[in-house]
Protein backbone atom coordinates (compact mmCIF):
# COMPACT_ATOMS: atom_id res chain seq x y z
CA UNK A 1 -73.95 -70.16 38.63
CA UNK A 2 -71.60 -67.02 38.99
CA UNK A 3 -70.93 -65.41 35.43
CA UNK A 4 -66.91 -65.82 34.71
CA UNK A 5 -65.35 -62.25 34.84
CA UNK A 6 -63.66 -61.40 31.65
CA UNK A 7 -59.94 -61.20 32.23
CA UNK A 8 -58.18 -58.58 30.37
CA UNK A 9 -54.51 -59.07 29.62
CA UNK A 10 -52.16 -55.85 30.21
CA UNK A 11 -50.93 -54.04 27.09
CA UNK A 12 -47.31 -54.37 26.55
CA UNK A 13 -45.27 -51.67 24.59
CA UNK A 14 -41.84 -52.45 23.71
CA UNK A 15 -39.38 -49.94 26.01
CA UNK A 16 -38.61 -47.17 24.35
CA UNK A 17 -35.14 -47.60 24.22
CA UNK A 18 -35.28 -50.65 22.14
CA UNK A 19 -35.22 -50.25 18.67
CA UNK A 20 -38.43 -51.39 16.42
CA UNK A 21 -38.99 -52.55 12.82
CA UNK A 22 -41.04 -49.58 12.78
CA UNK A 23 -38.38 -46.96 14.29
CA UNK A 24 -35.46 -48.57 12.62
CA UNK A 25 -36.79 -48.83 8.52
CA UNK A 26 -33.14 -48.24 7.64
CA UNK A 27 -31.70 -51.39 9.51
CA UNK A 28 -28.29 -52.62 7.74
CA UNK A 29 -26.49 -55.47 7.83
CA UNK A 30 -22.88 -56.36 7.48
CA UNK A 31 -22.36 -60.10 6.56
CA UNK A 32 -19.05 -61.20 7.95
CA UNK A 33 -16.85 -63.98 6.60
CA UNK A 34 -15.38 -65.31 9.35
CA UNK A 35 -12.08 -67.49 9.45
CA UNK A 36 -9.35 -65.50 8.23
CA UNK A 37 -11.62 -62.34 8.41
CA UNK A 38 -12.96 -61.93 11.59
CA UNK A 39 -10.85 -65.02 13.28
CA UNK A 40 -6.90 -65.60 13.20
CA UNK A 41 -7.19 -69.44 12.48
CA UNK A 42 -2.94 -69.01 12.16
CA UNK A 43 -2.49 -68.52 15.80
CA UNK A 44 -4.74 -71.29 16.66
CA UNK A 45 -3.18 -73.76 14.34
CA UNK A 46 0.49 -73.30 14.68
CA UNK A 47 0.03 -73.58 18.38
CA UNK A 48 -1.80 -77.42 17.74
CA UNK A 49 1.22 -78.09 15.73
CA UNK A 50 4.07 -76.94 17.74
CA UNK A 51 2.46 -79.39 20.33
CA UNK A 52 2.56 -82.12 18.09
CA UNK A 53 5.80 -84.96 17.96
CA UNK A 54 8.76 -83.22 16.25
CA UNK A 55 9.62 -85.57 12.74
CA UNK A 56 12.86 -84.45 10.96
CA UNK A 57 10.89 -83.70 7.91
CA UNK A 58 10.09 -80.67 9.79
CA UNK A 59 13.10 -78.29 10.33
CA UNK A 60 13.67 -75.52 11.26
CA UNK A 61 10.29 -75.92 13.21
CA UNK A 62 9.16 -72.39 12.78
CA UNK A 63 9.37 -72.22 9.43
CA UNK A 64 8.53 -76.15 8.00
CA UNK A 65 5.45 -75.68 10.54
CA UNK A 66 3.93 -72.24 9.53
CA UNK A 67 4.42 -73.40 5.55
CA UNK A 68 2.43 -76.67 6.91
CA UNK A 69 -0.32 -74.23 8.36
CA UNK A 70 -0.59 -71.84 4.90
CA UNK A 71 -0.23 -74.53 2.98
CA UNK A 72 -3.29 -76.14 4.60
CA UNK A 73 -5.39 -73.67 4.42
CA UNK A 74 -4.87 -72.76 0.50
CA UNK A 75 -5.62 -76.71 -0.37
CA UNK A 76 -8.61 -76.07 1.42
CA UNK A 77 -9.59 -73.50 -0.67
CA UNK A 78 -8.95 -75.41 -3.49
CA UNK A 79 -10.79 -78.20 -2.67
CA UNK A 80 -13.69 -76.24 -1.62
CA UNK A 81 -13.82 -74.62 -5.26
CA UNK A 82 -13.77 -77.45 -7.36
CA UNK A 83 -16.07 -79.52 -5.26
CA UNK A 84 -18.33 -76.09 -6.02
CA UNK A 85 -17.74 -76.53 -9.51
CA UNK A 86 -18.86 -79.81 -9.54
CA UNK A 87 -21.52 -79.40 -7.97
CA UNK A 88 -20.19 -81.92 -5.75
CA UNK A 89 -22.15 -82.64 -2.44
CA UNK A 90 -22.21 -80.58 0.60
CA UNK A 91 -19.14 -82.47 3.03
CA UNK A 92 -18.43 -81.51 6.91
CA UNK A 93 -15.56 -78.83 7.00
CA UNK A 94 -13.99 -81.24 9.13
CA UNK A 95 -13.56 -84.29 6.87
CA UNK A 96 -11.85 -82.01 4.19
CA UNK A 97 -9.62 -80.78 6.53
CA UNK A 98 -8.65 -84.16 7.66
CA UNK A 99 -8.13 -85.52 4.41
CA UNK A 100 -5.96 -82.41 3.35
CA UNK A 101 -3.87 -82.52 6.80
CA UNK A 102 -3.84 -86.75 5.82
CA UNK A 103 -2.23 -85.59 2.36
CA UNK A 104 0.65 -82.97 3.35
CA UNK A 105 1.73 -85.12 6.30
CA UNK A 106 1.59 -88.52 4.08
CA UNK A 107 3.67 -86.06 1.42
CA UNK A 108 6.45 -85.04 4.01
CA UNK A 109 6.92 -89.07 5.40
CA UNK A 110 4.56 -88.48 8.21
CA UNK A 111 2.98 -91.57 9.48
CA UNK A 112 0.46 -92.75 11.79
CA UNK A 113 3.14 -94.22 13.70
CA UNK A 114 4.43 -90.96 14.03
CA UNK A 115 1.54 -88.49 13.92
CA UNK A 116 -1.69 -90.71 15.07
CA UNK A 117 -5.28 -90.15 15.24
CA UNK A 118 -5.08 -88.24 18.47
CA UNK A 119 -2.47 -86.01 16.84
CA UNK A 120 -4.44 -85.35 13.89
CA UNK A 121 -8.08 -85.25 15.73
CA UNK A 122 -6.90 -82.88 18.02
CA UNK A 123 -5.62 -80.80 14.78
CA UNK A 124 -8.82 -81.16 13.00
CA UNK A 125 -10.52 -79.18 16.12
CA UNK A 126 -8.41 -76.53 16.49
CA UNK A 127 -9.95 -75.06 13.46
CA UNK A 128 -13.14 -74.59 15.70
CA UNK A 129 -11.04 -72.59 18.77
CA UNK A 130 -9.93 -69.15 17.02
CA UNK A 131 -9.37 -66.09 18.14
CA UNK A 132 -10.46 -62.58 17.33
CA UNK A 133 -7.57 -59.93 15.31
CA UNK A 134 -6.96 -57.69 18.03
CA UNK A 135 -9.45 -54.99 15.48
CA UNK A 136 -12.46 -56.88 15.66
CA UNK A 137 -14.10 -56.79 18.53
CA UNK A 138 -13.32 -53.05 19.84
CA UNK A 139 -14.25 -51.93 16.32
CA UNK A 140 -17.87 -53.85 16.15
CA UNK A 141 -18.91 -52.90 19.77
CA UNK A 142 -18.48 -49.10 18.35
CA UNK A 143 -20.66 -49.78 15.42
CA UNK A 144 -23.40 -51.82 17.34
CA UNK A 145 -23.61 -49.11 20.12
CA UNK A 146 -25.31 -47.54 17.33
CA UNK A 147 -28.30 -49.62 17.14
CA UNK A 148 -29.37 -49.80 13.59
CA UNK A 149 -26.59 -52.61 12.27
CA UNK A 150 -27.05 -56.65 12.39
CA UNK A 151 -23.83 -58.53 12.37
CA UNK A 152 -24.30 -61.79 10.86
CA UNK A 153 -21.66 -64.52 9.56
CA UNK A 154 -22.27 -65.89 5.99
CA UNK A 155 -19.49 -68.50 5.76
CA UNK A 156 -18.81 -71.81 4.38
CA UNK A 157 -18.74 -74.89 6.80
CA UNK A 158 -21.30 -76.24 9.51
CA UNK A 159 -23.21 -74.30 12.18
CA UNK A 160 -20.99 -76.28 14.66
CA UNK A 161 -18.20 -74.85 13.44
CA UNK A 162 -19.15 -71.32 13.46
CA UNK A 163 -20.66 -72.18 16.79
CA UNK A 164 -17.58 -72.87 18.43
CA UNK A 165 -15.74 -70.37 16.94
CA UNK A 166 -18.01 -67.89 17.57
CA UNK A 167 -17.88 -68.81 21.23
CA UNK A 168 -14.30 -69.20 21.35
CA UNK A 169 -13.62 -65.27 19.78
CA UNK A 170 -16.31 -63.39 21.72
CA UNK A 171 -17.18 -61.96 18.79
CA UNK A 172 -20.88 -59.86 19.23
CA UNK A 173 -22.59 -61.49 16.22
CA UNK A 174 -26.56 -61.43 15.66
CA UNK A 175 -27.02 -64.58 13.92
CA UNK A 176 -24.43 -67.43 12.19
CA UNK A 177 -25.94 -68.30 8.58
CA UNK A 178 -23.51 -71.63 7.63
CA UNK A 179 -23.63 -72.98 3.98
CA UNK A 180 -24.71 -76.72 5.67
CA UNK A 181 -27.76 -73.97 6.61
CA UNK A 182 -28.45 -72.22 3.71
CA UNK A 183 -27.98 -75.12 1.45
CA UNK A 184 -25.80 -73.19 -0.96
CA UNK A 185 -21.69 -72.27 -0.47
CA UNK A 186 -20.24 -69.01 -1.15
CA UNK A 187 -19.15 -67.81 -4.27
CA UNK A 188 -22.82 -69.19 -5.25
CA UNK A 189 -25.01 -66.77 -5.87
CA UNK A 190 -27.60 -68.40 -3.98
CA UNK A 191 -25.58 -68.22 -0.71
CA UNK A 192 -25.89 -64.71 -0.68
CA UNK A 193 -29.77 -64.42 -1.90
CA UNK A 194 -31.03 -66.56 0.92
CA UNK A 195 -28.99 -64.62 3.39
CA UNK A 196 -30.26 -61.63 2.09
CA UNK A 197 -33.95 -63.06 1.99
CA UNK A 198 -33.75 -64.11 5.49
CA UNK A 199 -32.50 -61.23 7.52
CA UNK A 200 -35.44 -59.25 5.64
CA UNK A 201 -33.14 -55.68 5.09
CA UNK A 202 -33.50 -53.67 1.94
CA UNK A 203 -30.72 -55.33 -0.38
CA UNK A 204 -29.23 -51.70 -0.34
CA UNK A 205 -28.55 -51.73 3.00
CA UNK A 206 -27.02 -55.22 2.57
CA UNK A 207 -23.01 -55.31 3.28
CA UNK A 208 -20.22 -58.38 2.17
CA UNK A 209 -17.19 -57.82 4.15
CA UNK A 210 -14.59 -60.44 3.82
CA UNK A 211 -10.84 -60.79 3.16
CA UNK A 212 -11.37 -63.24 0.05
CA UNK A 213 -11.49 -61.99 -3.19
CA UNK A 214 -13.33 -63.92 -4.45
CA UNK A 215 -15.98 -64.10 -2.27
CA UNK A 216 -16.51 -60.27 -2.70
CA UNK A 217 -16.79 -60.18 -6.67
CA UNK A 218 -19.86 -62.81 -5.75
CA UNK A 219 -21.42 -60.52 -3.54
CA UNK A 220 -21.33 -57.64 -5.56
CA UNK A 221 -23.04 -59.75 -8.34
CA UNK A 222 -25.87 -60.69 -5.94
CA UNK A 223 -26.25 -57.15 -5.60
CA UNK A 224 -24.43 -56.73 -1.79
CA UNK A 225 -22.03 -53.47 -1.30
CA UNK A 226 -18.73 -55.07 -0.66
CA UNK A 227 -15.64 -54.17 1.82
CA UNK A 228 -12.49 -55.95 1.57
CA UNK A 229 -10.21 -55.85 4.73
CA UNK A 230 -6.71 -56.96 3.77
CA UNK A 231 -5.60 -59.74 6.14
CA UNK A 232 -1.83 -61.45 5.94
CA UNK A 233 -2.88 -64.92 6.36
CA UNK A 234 -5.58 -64.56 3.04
CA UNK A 235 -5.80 -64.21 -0.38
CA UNK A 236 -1.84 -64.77 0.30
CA UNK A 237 0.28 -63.27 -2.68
CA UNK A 238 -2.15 -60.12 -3.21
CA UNK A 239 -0.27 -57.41 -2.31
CA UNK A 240 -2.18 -54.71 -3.88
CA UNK A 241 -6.04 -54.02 -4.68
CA UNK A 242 -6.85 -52.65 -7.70
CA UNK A 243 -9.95 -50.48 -7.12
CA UNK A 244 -10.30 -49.05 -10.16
CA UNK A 245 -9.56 -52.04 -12.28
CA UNK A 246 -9.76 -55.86 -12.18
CA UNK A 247 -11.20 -55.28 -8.34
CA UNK A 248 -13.62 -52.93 -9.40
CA UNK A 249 -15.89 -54.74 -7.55
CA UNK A 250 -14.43 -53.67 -4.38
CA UNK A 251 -16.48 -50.60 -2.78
CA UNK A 252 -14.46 -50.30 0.61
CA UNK A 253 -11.02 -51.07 1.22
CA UNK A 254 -9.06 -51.38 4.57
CA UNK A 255 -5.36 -52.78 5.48
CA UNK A 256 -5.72 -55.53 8.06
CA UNK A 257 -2.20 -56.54 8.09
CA UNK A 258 -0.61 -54.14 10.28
CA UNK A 259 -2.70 -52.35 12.51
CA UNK A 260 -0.83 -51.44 15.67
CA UNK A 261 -0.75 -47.72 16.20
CA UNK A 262 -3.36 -47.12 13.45
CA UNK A 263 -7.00 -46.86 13.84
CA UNK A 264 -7.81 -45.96 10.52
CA UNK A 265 -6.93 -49.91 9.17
CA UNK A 266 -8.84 -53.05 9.28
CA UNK A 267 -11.81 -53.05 10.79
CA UNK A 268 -11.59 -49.76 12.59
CA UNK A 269 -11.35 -48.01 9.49
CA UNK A 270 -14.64 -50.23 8.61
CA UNK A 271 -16.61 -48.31 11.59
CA UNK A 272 -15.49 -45.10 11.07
CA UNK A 273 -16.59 -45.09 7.12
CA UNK A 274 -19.89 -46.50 8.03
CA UNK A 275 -20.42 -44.21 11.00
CA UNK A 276 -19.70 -41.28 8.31
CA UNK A 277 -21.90 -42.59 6.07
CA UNK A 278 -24.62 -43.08 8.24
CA UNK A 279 -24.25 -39.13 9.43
CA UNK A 280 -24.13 -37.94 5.83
């Protein structure tokens, strides 16, 4: 019988325009929180609602129905945090927004005759269809140009959720890291270990950037530099950042509320300060 000819397989080297673990030992990585932060939920949300029945408990329109909308979102947030404190289970981001939406309309005379379950379904899901602020996605494109930076969401909710909203913004993330993932929520400590752990960069090199808070003084405990861009529809009532005092935790600070005409705020003063610190 013929002896089989050994078959050698082809070397392949990576091109040598694409970065390598071995090219790149200073990788960084900004984790993004993402509604409110990177996302206008506000937009999204007043829109579902101004297509919704009028009801007279809701005049003048504009205003009852944006106060609706903030109000919304900060009973979320409260929710969230004392379920945390509990130690209360992990729920879908979608059932706690349903039974806060069930709440303020019960609250304000709002029945299902009025307001049914396609009404408040179709409300529900408009938290998963957001949009970018108008500084995100120019600003990050600059910055991952660059080649050395993963962009990576560390939120609280489900992977569906940052899924659609993700796919909804355009916005060039590298990976979505949910708490229904991770098995922890933000402010927990652990949230921000395992995200940490699994991305594999040097904690150093390890960036928070959200518009909460709260979510930034947890970081900076876990060990994370932190950046705080200042957003109108969070952490509502802050007007001013104390750097040097009770935010002290706060390494970066940008103005996301009014950028037109200004490419020093939000997130395009976020690129520029990291772009300078990477050439210093």
């Amino acid at each position: 019988m013929p002896r089989e000819e050994k078959k050698t397989l082809p070397s392949i080297s990576p091109p040598q325009n694409e970065p390598t673990m071995a090219t790149t030992p200073d990788q960084k990585v900004i984790f993004f929180d993402l509604m409110g932060t990177c996302s206008d939920w506000l937009t999204s949300i007043l829109e579902a609602l101004s297509h919704a029945p009028p009801h007279p408990s809701l005049t003048p329109p504009d205003q009852a129905l944006r106060s609706l909308a903030l109000t919304w979102r900060a009973d979320f947030f409260t929710e969230i945090h004392a379920r945390n404190a509990a130690n209360a289970p992990f729920e879908d981001i979608d059932t706690t927004h349903r039974r806060i939406l069930d709440r303020l309309l019960a609250a304000r005379g709002i029945g299902l005759d009025a307001w049914d379950e396609s009404v408040r379904n179709t409300l529900v899901a408009k938290w998963h269809s957001q949009k970018a602020w108008q500084d995100v996605i120019p600003a990050l494109e600059t910055l991952r140009a660059r080649g050395d930076w993963f962009f990576v969401v560390l939120a609280n909710g489900t992977m569906r959720l940052q899924l659609d909203i993700a796919q909804a913004s355009g916005i060039p993330f590298h990976a979505l890291l949910s708490s229904e993932l991770l098995g922890a929520a933000k402010p927990d400590l652990k949230a921000y270990e395992k995200a940490m752990e699994l991305v594999g960069v040097k904690r150093e090199n390890c960036y928070m950037l959200a518009s909460h808070l709260y979510d930034l003084e947890a970081a900076k405990k876990a060990g994370m530099r932190t950046i705080y861009v200042h957003r109108l529809t969070e952490d509502v009532g802050v007007e001013k950042v104390n750097l040097e005092g009770e935010h002290n935790y706060v390494d970066l600070y940008f103005d996301g509320r009014q950028m037109k005409g200004c490419l020093a705020r939000g997130f395009w003063g976020v690129a520029a300060e990291l772009i300078q610190e990477s050439l210093e």
